[in-house]
PDB file of N, CA and C in Angstrom:
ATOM      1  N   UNK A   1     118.388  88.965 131.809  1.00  0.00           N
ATOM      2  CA  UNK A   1     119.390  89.504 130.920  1.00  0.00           C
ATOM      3  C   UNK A   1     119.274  88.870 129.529  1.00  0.00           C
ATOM      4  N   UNK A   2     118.834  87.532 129.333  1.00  0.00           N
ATOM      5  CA  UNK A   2     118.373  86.842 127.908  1.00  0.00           C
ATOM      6  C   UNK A   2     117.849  87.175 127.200  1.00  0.00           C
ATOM      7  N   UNK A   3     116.521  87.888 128.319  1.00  0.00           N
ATOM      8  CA  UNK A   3     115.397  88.435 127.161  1.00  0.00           C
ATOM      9  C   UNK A   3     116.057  89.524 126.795  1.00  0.00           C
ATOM     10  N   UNK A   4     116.840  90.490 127.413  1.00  0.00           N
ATOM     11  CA  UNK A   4     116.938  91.932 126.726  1.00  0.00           C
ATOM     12  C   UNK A   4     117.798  91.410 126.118  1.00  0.00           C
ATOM     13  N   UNK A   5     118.417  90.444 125.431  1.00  0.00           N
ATOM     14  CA  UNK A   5     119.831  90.662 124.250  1.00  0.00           C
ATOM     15  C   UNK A   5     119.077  90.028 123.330  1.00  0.00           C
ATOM     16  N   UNK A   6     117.721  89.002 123.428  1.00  0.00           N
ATOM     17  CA  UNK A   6     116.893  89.129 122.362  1.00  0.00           C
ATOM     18  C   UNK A   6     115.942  89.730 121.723  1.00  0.00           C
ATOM     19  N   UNK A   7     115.580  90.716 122.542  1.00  0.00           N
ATOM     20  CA  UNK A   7     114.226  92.391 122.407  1.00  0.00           C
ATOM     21  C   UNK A   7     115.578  92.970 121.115  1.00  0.00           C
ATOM     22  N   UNK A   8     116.671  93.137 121.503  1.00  0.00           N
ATOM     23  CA  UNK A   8     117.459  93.899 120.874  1.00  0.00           C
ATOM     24  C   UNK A   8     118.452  93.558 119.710  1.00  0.00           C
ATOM     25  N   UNK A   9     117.994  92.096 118.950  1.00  0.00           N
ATOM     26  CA  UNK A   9     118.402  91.294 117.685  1.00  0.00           C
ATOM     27  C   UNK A   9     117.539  92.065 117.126  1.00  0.00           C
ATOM     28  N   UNK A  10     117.913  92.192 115.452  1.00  0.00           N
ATOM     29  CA  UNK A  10     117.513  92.604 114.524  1.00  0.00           C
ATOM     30  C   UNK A  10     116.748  91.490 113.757  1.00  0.00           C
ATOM     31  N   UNK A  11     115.539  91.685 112.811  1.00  0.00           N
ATOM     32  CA  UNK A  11     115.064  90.210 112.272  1.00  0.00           C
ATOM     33  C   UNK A  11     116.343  90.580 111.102  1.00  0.00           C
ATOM     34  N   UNK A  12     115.856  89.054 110.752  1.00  0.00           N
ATOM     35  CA  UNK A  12     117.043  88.347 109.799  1.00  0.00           C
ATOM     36  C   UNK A  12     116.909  88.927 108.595  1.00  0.00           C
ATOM     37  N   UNK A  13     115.424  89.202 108.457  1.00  0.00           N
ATOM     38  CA  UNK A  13     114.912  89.713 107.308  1.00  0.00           C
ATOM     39  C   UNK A  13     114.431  91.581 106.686  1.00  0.00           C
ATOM     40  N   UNK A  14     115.379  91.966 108.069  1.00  0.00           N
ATOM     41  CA  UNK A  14     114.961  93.473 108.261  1.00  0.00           C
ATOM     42  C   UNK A  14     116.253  94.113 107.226  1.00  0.00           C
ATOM     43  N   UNK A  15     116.366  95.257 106.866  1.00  0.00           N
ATOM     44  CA  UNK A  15     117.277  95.550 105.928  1.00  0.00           C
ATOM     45  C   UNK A  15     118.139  97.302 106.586  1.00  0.00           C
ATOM     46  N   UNK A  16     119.210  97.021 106.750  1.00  0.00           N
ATOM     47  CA  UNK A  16     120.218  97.404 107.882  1.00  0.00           C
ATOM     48  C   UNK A  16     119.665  99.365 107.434  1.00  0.00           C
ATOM     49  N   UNK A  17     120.140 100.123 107.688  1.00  0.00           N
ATOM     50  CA  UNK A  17     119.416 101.208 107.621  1.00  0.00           C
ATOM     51  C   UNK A  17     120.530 102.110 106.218  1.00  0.00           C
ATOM     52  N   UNK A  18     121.479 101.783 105.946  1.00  0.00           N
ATOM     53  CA  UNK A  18     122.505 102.165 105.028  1.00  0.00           C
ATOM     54  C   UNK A  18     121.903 101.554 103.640  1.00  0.00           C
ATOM     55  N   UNK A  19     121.460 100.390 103.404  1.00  0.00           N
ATOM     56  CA  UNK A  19     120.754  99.763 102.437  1.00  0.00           C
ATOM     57  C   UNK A  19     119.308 100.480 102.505  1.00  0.00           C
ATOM     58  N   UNK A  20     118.328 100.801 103.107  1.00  0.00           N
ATOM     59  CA  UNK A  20     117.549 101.584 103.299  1.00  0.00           C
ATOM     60  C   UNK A  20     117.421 102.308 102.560  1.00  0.00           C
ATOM     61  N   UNK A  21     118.509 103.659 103.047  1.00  0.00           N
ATOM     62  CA  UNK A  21     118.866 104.666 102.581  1.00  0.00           C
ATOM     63  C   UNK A  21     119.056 104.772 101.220  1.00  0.00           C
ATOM     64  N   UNK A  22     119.948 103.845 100.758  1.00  0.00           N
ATOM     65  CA  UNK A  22     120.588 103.662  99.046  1.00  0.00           C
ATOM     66  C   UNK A  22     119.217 103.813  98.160  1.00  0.00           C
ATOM     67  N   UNK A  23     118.454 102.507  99.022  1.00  0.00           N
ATOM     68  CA  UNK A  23     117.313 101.843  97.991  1.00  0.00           C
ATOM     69  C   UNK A  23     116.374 103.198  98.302  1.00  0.00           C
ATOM     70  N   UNK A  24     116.031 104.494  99.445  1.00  0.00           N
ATOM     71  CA  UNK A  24     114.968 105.273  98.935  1.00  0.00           C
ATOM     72  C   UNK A  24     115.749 105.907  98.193  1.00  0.00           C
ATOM     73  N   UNK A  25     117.027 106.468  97.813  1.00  0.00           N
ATOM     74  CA  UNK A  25     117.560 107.307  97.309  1.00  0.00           C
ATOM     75  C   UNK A  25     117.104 107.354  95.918  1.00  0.00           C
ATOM     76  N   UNK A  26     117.826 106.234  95.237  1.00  0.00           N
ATOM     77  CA  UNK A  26     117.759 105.536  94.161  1.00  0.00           C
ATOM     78  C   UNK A  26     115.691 105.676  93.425  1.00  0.00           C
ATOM     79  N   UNK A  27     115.042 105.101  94.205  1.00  0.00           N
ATOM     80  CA  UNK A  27     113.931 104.968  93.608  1.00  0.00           C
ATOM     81  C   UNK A  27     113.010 106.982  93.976  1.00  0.00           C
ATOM     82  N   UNK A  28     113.592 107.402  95.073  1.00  0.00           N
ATOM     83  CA  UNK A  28     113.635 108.552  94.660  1.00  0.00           C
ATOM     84  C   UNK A  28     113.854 109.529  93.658  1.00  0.00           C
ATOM     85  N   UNK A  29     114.945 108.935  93.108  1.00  0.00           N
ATOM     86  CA  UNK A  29     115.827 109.551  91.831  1.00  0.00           C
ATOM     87  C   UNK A  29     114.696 109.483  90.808  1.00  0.00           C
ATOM     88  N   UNK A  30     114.487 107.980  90.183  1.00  0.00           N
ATOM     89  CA  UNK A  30     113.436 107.692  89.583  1.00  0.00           C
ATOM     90  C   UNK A  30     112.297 108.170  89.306  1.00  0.00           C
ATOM     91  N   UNK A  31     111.443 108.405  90.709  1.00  0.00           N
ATOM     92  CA  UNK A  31     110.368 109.511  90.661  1.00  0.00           C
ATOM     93  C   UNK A  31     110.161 110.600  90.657  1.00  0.00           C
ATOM     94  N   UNK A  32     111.764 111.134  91.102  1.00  0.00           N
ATOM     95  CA  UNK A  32     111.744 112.854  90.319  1.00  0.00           C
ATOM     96  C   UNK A  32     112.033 112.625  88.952  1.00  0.00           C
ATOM     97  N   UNK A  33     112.530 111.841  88.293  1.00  0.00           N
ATOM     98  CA  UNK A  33     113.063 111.645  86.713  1.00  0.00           C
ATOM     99  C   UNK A  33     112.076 111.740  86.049  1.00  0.00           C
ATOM    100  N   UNK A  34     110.923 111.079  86.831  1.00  0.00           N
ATOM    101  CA  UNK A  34     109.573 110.850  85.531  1.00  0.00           C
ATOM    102  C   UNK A  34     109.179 111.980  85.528  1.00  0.00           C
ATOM    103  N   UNK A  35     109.035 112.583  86.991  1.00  0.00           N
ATOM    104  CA  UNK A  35     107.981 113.912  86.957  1.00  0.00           C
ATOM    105  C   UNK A  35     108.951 115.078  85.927  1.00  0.00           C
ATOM    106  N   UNK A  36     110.264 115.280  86.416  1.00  0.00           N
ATOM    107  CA  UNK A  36     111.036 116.139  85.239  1.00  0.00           C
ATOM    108  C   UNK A  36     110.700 115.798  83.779  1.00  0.00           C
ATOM    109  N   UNK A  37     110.607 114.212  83.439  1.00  0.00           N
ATOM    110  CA  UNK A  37     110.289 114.070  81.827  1.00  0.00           C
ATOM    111  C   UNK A  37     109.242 114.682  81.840  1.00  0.00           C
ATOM    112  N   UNK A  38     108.380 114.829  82.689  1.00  0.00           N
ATOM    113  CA  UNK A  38     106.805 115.328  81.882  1.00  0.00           C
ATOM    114  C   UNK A  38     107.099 117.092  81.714  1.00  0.00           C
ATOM    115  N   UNK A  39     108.428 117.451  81.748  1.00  0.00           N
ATOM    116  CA  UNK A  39     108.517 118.986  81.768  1.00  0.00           C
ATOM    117  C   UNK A  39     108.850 119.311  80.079  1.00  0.00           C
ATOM    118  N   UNK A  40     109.285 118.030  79.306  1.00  0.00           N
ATOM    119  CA  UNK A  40     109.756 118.303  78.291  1.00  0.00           C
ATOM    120  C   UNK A  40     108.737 117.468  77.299  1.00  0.00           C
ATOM    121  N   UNK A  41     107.029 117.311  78.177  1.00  0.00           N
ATOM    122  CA  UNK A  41     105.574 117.088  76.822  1.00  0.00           C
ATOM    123  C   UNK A  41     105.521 118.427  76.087  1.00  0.00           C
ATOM    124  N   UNK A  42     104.890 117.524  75.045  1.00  0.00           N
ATOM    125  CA  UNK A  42     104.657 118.513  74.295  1.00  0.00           C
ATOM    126  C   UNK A  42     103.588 117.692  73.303  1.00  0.00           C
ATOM    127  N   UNK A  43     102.500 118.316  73.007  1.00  0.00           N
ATOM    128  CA  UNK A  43     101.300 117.901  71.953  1.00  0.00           C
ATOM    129  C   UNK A  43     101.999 117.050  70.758  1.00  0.00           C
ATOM    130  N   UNK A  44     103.343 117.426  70.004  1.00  0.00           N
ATOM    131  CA  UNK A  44     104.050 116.650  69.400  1.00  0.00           C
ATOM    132  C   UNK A  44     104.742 115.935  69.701  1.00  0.00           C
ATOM    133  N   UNK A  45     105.246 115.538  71.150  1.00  0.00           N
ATOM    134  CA  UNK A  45     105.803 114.631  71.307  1.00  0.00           C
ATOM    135  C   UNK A  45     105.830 113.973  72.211  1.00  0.00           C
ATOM    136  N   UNK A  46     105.367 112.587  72.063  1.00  0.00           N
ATOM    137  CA  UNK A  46     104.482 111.766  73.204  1.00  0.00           C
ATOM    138  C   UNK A  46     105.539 111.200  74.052  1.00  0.00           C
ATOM    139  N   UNK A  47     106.813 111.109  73.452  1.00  0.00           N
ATOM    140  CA  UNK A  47     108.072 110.113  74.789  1.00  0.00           C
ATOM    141  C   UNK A  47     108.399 110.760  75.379  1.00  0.00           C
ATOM    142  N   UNK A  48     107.906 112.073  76.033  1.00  0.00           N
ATOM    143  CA  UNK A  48     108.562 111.973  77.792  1.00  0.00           C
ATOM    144  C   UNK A  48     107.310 111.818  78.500  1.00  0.00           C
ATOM    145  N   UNK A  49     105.870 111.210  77.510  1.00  0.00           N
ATOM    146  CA  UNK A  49     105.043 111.491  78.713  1.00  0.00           C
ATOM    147  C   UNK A  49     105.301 109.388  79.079  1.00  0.00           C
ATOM    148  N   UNK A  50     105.706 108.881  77.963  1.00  0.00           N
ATOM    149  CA  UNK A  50     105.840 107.283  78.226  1.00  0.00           C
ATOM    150  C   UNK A  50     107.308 106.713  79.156  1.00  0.00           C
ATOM    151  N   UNK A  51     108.017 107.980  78.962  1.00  0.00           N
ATOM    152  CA  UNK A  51     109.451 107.304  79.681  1.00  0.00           C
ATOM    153  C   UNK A  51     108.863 107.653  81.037  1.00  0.00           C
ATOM    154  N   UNK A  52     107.795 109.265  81.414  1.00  0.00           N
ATOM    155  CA  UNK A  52     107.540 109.395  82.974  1.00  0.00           C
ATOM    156  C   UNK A  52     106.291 108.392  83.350  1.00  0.00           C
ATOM    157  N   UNK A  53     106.348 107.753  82.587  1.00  0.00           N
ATOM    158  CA  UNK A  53     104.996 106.560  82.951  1.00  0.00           C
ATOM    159  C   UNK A  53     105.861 105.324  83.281  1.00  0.00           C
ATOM    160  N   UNK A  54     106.784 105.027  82.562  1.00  0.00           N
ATOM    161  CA  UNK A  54     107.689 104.283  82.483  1.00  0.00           C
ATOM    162  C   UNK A  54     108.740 104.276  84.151  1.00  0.00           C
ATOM    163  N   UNK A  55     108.652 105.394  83.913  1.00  0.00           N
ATOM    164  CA  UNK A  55     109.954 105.687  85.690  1.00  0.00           C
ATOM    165  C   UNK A  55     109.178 105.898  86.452  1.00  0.00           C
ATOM    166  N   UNK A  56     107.859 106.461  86.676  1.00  0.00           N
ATOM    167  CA  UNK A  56     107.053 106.309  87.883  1.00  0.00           C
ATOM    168  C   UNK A  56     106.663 104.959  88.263  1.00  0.00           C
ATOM    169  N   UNK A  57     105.997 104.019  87.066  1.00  0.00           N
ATOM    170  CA  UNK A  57     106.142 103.166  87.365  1.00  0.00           C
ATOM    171  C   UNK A  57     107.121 102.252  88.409  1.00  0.00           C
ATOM    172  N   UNK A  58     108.390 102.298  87.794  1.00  0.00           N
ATOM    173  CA  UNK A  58     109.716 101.589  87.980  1.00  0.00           C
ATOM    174  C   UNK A  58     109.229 102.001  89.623  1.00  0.00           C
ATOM    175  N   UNK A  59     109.382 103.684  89.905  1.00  0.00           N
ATOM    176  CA  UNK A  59     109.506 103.754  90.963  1.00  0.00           C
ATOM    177  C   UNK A  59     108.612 103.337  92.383  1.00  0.00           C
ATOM    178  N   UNK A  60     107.145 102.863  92.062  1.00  0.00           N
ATOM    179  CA  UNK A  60     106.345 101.884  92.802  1.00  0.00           C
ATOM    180  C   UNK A  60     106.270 100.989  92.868  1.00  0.00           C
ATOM    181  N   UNK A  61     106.915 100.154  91.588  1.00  0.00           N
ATOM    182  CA  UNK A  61     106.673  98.888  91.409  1.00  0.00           C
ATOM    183  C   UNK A  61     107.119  97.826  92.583  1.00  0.00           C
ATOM    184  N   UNK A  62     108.420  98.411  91.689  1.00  0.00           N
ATOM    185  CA  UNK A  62     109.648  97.544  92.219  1.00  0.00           C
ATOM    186  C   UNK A  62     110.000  97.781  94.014  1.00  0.00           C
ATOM    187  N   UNK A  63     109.661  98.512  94.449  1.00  0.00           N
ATOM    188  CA  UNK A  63     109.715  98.551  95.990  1.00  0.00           C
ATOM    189  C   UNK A  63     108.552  97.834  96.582  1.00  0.00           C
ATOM    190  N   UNK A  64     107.251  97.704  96.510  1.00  0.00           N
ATOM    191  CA  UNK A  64     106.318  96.967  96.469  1.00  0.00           C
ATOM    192  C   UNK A  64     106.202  95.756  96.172  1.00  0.00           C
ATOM    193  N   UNK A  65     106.354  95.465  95.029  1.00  0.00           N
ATOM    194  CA  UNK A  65     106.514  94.220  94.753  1.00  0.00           C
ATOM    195  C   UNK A  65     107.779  93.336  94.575  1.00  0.00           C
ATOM    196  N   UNK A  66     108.732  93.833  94.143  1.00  0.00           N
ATOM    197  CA  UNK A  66     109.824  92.963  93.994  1.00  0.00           C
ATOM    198  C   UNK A  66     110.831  92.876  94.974  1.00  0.00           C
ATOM    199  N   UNK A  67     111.050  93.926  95.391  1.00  0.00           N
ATOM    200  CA  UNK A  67     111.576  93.901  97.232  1.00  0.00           C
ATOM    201  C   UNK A  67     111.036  93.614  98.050  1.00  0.00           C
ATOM    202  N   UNK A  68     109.661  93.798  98.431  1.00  0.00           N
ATOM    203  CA  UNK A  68     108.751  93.893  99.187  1.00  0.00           C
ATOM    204  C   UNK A  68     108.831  94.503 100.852  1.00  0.00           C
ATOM    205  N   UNK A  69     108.264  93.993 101.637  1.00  0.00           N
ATOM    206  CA  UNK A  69     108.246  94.034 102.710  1.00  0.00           C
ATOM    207  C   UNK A  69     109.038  93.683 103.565  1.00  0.00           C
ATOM    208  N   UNK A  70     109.443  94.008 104.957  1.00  0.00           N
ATOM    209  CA  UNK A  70     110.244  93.090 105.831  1.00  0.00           C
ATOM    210  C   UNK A  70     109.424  92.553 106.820  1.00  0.00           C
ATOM    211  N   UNK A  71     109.496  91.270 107.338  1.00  0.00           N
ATOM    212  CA  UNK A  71     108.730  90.654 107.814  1.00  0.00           C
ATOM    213  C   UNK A  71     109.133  90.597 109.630  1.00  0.00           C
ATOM    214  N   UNK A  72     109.426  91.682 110.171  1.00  0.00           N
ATOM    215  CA  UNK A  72     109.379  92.287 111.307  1.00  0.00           C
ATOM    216  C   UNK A  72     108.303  92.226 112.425  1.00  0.00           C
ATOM    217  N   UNK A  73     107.418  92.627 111.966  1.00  0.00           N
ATOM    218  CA  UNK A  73     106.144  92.610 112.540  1.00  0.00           C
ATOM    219  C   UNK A  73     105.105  91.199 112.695  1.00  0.00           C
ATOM    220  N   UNK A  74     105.379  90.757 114.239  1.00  0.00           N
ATOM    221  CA  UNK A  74     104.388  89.504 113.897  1.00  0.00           C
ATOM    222  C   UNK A  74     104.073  89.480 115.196  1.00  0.00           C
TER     223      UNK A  74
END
């Protein structure tokens, strides 16, 4: 009975599924934002192709690297 109430702890470092959710939402948002800025290039005007470079960015970065991973798997 020990082992199954520890198979079924969560790691400490896993991130609950409501936080999940928020954080794809959010960086979702982001990566449709950039791709919409690139709807309003134009040969004269270079800032929506730098703000959608800018928010695509944001939107790989920062889940990759600055959140990173959960360390679940070992």
């Amino acid at each position: 009975m020990a082992r199954n109430e520890q198979d079924n702890r969560t790691d400490e470092r896993e991130n609950p599924l409501g936080q999940s959710v928020v954080l794809f939402v959010v960086f979702m948002v982001l990566f449709l934002g950039g791709i919409f800025a690139l709807s309003f290039l134009t040969l004269d005007n270079a800032w929506p192709a730098a703000i959608a470079l800018a928010l695509v960015f944001l939107a790989f970065f920062v889940p990759m690297n600055v959140i990173g991973r959960s360390d679940s798997s070992k």
